[in-house]
Structures are given as C-alpha cells and as structure tokens.
C-alpha atoms as a PDB file:
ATOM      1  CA  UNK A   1      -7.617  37.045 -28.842  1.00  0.00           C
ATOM      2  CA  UNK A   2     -10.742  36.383 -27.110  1.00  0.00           C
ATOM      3  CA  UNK A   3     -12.094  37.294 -23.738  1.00  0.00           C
ATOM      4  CA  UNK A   4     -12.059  34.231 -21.262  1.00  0.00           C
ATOM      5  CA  UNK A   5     -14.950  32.236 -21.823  1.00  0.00           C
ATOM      6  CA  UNK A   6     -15.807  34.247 -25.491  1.00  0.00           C
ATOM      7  CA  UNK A   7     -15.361  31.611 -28.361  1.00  0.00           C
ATOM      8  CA  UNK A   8     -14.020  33.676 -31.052  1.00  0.00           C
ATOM      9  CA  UNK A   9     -15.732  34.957 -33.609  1.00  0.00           C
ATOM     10  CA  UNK A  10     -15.193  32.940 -37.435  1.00  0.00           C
ATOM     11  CA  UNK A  11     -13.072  34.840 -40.146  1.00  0.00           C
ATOM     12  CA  UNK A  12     -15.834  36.687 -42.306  1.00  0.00           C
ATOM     13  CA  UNK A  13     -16.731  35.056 -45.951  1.00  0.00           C
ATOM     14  CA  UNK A  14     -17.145  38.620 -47.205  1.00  0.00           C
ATOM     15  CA  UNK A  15     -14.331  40.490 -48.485  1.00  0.00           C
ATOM     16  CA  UNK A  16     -13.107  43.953 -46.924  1.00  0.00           C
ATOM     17  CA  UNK A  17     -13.999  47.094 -48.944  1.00  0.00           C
ATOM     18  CA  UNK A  18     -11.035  49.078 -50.084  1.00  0.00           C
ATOM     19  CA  UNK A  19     -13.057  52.534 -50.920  1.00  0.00           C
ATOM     20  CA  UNK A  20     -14.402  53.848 -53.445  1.00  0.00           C
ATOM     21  CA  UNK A  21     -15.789  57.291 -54.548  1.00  0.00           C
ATOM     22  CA  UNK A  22     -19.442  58.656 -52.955  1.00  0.00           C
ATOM     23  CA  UNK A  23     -20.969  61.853 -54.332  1.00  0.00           C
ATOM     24  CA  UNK A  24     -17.822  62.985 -55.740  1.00  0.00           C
ATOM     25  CA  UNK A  25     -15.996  62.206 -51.938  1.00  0.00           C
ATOM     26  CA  UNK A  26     -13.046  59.528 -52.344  1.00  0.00           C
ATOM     27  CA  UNK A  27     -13.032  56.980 -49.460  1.00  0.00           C
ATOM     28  CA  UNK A  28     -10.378  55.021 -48.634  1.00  0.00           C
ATOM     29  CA  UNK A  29      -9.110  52.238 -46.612  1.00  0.00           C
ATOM     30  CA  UNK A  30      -6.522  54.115 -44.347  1.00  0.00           C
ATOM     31  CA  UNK A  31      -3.030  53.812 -43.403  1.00  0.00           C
ATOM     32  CA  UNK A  32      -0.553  54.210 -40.465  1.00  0.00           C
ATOM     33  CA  UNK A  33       0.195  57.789 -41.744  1.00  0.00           C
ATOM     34  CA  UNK A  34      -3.557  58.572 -41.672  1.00  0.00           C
ATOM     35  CA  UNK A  35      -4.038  58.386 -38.085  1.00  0.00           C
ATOM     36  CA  UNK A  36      -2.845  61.672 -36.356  1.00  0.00           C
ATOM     37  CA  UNK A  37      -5.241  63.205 -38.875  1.00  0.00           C
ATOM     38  CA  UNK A  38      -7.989  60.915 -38.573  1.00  0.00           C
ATOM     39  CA  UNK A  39      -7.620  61.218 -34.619  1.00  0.00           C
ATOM     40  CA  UNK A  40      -7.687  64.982 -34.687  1.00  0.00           C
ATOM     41  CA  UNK A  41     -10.934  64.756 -36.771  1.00  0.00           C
ATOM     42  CA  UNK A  42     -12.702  62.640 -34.691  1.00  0.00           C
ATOM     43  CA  UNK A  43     -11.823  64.706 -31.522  1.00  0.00           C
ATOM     44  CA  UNK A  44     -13.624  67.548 -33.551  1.00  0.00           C
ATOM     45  CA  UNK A  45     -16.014  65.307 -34.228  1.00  0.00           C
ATOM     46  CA  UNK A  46     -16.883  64.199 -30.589  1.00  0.00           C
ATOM     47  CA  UNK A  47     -15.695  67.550 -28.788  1.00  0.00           C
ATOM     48  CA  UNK A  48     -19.477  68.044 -27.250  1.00  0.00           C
ATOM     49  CA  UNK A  49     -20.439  64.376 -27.301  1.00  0.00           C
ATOM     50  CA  UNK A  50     -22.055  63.820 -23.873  1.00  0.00           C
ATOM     51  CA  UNK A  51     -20.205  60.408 -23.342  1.00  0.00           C
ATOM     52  CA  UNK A  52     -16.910  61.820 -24.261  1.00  0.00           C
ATOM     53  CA  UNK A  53     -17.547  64.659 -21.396  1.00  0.00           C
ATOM     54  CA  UNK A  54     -18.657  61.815 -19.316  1.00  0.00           C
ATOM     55  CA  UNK A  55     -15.654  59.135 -19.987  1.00  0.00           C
ATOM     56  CA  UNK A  56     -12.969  62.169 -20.291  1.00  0.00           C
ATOM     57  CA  UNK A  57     -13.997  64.338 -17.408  1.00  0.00           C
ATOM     58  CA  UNK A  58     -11.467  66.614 -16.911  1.00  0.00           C
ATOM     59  CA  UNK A  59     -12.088  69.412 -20.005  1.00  0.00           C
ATOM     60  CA  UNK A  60      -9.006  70.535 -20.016  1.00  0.00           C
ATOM     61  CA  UNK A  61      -7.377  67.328 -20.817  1.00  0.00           C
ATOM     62  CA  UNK A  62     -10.479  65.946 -22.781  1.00  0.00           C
ATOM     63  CA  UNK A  63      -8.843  66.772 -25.940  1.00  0.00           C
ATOM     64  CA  UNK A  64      -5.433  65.302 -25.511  1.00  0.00           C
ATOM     65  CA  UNK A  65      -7.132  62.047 -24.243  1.00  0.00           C
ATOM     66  CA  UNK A  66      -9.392  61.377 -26.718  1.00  0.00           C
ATOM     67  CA  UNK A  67      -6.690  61.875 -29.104  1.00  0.00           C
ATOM     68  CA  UNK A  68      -4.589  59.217 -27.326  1.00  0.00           C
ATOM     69  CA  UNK A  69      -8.056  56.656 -26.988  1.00  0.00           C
ATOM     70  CA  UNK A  70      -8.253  57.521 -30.257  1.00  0.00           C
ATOM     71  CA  UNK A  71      -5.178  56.844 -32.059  1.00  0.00           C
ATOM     72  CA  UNK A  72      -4.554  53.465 -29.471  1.00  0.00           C
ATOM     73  CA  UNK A  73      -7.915  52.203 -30.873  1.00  0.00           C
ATOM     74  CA  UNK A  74      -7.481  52.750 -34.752  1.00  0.00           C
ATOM     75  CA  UNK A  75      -3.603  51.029 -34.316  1.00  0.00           C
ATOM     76  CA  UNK A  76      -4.082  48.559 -32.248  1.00  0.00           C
ATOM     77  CA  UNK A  77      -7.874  47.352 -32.657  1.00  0.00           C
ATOM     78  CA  UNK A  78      -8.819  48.791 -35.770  1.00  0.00           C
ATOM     79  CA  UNK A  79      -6.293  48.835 -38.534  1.00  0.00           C
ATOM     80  CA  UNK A  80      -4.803  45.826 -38.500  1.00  0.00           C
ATOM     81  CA  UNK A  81      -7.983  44.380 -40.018  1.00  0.00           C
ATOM     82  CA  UNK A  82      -8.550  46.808 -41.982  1.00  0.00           C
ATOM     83  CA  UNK A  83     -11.032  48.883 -40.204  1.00  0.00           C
ATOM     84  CA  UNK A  84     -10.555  52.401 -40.670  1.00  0.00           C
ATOM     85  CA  UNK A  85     -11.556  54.344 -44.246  1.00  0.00           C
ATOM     86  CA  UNK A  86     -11.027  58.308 -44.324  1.00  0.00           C
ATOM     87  CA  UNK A  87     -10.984  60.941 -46.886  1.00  0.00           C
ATOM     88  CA  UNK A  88      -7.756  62.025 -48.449  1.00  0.00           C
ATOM     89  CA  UNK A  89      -8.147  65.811 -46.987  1.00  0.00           C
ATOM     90  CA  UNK A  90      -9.518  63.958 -43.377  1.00  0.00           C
ATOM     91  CA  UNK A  91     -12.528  65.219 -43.347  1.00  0.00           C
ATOM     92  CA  UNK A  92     -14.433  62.221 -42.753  1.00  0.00           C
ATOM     93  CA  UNK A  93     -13.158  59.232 -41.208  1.00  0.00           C
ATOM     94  CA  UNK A  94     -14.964  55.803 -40.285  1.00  0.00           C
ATOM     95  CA  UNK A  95     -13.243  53.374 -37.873  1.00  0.00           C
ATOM     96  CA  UNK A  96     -15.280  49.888 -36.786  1.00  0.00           C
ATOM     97  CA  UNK A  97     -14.460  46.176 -36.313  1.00  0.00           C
ATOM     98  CA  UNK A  98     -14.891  44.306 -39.297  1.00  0.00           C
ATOM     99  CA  UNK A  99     -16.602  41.011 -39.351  1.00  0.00           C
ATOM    100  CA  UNK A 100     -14.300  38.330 -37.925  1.00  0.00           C
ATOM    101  CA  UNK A 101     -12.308  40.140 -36.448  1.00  0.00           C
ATOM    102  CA  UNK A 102     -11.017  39.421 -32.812  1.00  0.00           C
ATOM    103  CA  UNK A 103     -12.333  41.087 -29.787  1.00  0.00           C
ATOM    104  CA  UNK A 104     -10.745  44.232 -28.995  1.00  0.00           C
ATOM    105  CA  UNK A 105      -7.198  44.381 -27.401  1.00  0.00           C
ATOM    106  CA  UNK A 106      -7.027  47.824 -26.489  1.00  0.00           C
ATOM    107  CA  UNK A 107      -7.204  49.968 -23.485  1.00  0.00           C
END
C-alpha cells in the first residue's frame, strides 16, 4: 500500500536471497518462530543507541518497547517479503525492505 500521492514502487527483477553460510556463520531467511529471538537481539543490540534513548524515552520501559517496535516491524513490514535473515543461535539478525516492496504499514 502506498502513501497518498507515493506511486508504488515496481516488483524487483532480482530474486530474494535465502542465506547462505559466511565465515563459517549460517544465515538464513527467517521465520515467524524467529522473531521473539531476533527482537530480543536487536534490543541488545540497540540498548545504548542514542535514537532509541531518544524515540523510547522512558528507560525503564525502553526495553519492553523496543521489543514491541521491534517484533510489529519484522511481522508486519518486514517478513512478509522476505526481509529478515538471522543466525540459527540469534546472534545476528538483519531486517530491511527488500526491493519492491510496499511502503511500510506499520506503527
């Protein structure tokens, strides 16, 4: 769905990745089951990001909402078109828009 006035953008000719293995690290294209871990990594991952402390204010809730921005993004913007690729222990995880896809729907 596109934003009023935003033609959208044309499917992609290229094809989506599935994985594949890096310097002995598996990535793969992730599932519904990976996001709770995925989400928990990232909120590691961003835990002293200063735009995190700026968009989630309140420290004591910071975690809880970037888990919830999190997890809303990767389900409902992210992968459905096959946009998120983890690690099969979660220690990495990689979520993004791929080409052709439509505009974000999320929050």
């Amino acid at each position: 769905m596109a934003r009023r006035g935003t033609p959208p953008l044309p499917p992609s000719p290229l094809p989506v990745p599935t994985g594949g293995s890096f310097g002995g690290v598996t990535v793969r294209q992730a599932t519904g089951a990976d996001v709770a871990p995925m989400a928990a990594q990232l909120c590691r991952a961003f835990a002293d990001d200063p735009v995190m402390a700026h968009v989630f204010r309140d420290e004591g809730r910071r975690t809880k909402a970037m888990t919830a921005y999190f997890t809303s993004q990767m389900r409902g913007d992210y992968l459905p078109f096959g946009g998120c690729y983890t690690t099969d222990d979660h220690l990495g995880a990689a979520v993004w828009g791929p080409a052709g896809k439509p505009l974000l729907t999320g929050i």
